[in-house]
C-alpha atoms as a PDB file:
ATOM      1  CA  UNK A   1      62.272 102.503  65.940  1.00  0.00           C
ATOM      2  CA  UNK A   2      60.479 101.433  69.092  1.00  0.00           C
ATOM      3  CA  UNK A   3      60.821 104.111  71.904  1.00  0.00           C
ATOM      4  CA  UNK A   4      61.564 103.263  75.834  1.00  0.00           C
ATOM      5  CA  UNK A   5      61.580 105.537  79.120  1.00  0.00           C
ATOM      6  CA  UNK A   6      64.483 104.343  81.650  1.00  0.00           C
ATOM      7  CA  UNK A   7      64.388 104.657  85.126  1.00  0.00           C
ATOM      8  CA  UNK A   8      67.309 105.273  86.822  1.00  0.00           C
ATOM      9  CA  UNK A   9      68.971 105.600  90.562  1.00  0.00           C
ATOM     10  CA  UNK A  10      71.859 107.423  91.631  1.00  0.00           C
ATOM     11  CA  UNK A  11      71.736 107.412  95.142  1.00  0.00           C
ATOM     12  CA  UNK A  12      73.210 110.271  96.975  1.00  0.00           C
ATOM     13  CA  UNK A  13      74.825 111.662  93.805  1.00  0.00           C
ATOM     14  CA  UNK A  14      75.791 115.115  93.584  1.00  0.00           C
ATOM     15  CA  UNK A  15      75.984 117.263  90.498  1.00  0.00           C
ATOM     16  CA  UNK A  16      79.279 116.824  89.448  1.00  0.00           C
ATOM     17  CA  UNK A  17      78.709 113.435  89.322  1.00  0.00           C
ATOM     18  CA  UNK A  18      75.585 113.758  87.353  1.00  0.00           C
ATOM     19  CA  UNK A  19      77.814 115.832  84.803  1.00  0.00           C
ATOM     20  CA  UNK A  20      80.669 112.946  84.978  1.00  0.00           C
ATOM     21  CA  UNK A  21      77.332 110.053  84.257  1.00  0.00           C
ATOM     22  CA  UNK A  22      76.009 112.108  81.815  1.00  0.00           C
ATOM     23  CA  UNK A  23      78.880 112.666  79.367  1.00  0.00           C
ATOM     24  CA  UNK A  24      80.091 108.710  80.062  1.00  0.00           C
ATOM     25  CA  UNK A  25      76.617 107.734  78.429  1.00  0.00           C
ATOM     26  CA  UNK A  26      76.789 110.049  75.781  1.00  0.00           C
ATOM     27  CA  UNK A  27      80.071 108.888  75.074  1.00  0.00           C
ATOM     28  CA  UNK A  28      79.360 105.155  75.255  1.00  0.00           C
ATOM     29  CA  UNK A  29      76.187 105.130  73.193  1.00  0.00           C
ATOM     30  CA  UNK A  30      78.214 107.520  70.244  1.00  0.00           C
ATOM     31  CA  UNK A  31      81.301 104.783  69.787  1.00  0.00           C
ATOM     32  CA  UNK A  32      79.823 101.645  71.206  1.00  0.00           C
ATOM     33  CA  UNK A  33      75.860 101.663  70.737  1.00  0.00           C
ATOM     34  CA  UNK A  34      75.249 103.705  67.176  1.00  0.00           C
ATOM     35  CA  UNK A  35      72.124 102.110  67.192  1.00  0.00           C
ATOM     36  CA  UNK A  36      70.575 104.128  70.027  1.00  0.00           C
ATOM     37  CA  UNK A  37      69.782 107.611  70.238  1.00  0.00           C
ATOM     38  CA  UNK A  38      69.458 109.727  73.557  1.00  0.00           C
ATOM     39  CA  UNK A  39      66.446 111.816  73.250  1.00  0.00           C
ATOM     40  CA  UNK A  40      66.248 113.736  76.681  1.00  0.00           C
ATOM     41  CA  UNK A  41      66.014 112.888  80.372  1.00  0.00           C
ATOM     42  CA  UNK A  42      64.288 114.663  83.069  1.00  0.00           C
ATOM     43  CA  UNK A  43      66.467 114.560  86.450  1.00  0.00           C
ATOM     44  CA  UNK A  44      64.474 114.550  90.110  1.00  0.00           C
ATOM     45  CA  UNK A  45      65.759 114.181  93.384  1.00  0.00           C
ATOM     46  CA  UNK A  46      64.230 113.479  96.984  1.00  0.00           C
ATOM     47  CA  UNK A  47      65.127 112.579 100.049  1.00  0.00           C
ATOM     48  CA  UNK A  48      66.291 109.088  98.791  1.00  0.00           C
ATOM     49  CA  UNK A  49      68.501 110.645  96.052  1.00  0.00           C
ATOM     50  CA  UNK A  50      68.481 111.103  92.443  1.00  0.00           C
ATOM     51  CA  UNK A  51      67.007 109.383  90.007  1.00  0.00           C
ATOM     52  CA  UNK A  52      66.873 110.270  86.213  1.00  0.00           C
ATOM     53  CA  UNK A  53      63.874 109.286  83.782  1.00  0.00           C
ATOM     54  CA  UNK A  54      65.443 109.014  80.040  1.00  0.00           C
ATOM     55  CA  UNK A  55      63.881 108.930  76.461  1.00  0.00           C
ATOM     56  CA  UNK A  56      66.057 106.797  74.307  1.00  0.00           C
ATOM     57  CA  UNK A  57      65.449 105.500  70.284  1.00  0.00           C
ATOM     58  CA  UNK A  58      66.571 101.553  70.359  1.00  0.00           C
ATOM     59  CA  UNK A  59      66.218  98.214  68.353  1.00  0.00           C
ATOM     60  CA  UNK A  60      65.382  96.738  71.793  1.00  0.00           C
ATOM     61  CA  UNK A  61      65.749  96.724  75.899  1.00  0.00           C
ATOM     62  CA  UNK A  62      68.543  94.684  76.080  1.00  0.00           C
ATOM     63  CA  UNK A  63      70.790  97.153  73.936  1.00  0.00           C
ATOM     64  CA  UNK A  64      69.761  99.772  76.531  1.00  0.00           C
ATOM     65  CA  UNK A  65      70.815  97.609  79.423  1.00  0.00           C
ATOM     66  CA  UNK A  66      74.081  96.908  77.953  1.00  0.00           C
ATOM     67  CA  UNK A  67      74.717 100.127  77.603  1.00  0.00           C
ATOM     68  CA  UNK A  68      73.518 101.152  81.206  1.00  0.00           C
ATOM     69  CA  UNK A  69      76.049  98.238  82.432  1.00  0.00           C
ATOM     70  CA  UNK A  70      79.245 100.057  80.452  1.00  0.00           C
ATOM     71  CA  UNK A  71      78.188 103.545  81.877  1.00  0.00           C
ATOM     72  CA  UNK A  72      77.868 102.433  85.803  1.00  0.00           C
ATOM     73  CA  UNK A  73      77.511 103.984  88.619  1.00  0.00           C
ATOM     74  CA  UNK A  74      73.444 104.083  88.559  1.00  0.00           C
ATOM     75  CA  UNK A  75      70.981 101.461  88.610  1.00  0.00           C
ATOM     76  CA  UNK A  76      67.908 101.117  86.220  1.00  0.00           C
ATOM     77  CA  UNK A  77      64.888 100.539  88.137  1.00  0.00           C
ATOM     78  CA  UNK A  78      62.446  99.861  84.893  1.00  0.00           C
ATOM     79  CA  UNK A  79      62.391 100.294  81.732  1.00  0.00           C
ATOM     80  CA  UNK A  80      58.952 101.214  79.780  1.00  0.00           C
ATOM     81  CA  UNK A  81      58.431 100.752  75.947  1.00  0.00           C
ATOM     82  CA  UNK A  82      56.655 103.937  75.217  1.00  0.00           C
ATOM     83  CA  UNK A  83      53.128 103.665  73.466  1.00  0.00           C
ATOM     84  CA  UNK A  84      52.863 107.340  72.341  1.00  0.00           C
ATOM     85  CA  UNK A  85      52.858 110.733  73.488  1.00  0.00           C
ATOM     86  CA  UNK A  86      50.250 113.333  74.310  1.00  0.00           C
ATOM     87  CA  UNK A  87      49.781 117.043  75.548  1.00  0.00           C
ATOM     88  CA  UNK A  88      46.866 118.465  76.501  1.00  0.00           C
ATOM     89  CA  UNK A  89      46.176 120.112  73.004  1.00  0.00           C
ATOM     90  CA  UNK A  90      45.347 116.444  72.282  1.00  0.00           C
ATOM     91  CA  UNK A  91      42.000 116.571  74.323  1.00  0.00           C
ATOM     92  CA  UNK A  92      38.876 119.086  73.905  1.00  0.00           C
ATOM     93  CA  UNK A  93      36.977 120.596  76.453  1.00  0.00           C
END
């Protein structure tokens, strides 16, 4: 199953609505989108807001964008098939 990083905005979220967001997509992609899986997502903020890189399983983009669409209140900036992985006990010295 083909592997993608999404880029999200928020804006000027605050945590509680990052907890309100976060549950809604959980939901969402359980009854409506069985075909995706949520891996993880690492949350960052500056001083333009939040924004939220996620690791989701899917047959394809679009899926993910529907999705995106039913949760609201965020944007997706990009989304990135992912090639592979690596961590530095991939290299040698």
């Amino acid at each position: 199953m083909p592997r993608y990083l999404i880029e999200r905005e928020y804006g000027q979220a605050v945590e509680e609505d990052m907890q309100k967001i976060g549950s809604r997509s959980k939901r969402v992609a359980v009854e409506q989108f069985p075909e995706i899986t949520w891996e993880h997502s690492h949350v960052v903020g500056d001083e333009s807001g939040i924004k939220s890189f996620c690791v989701y399983d899917s047959p394809d983009e679009e899926k993910l964008r529907r999705h995106a669409e039913i949760v609201g209140e965020h944007a997706v900036t990009h989304i990135y098939l992912i090639a592979g992985d690596v961590t530095p006990a991939d290299f040698t010295d």
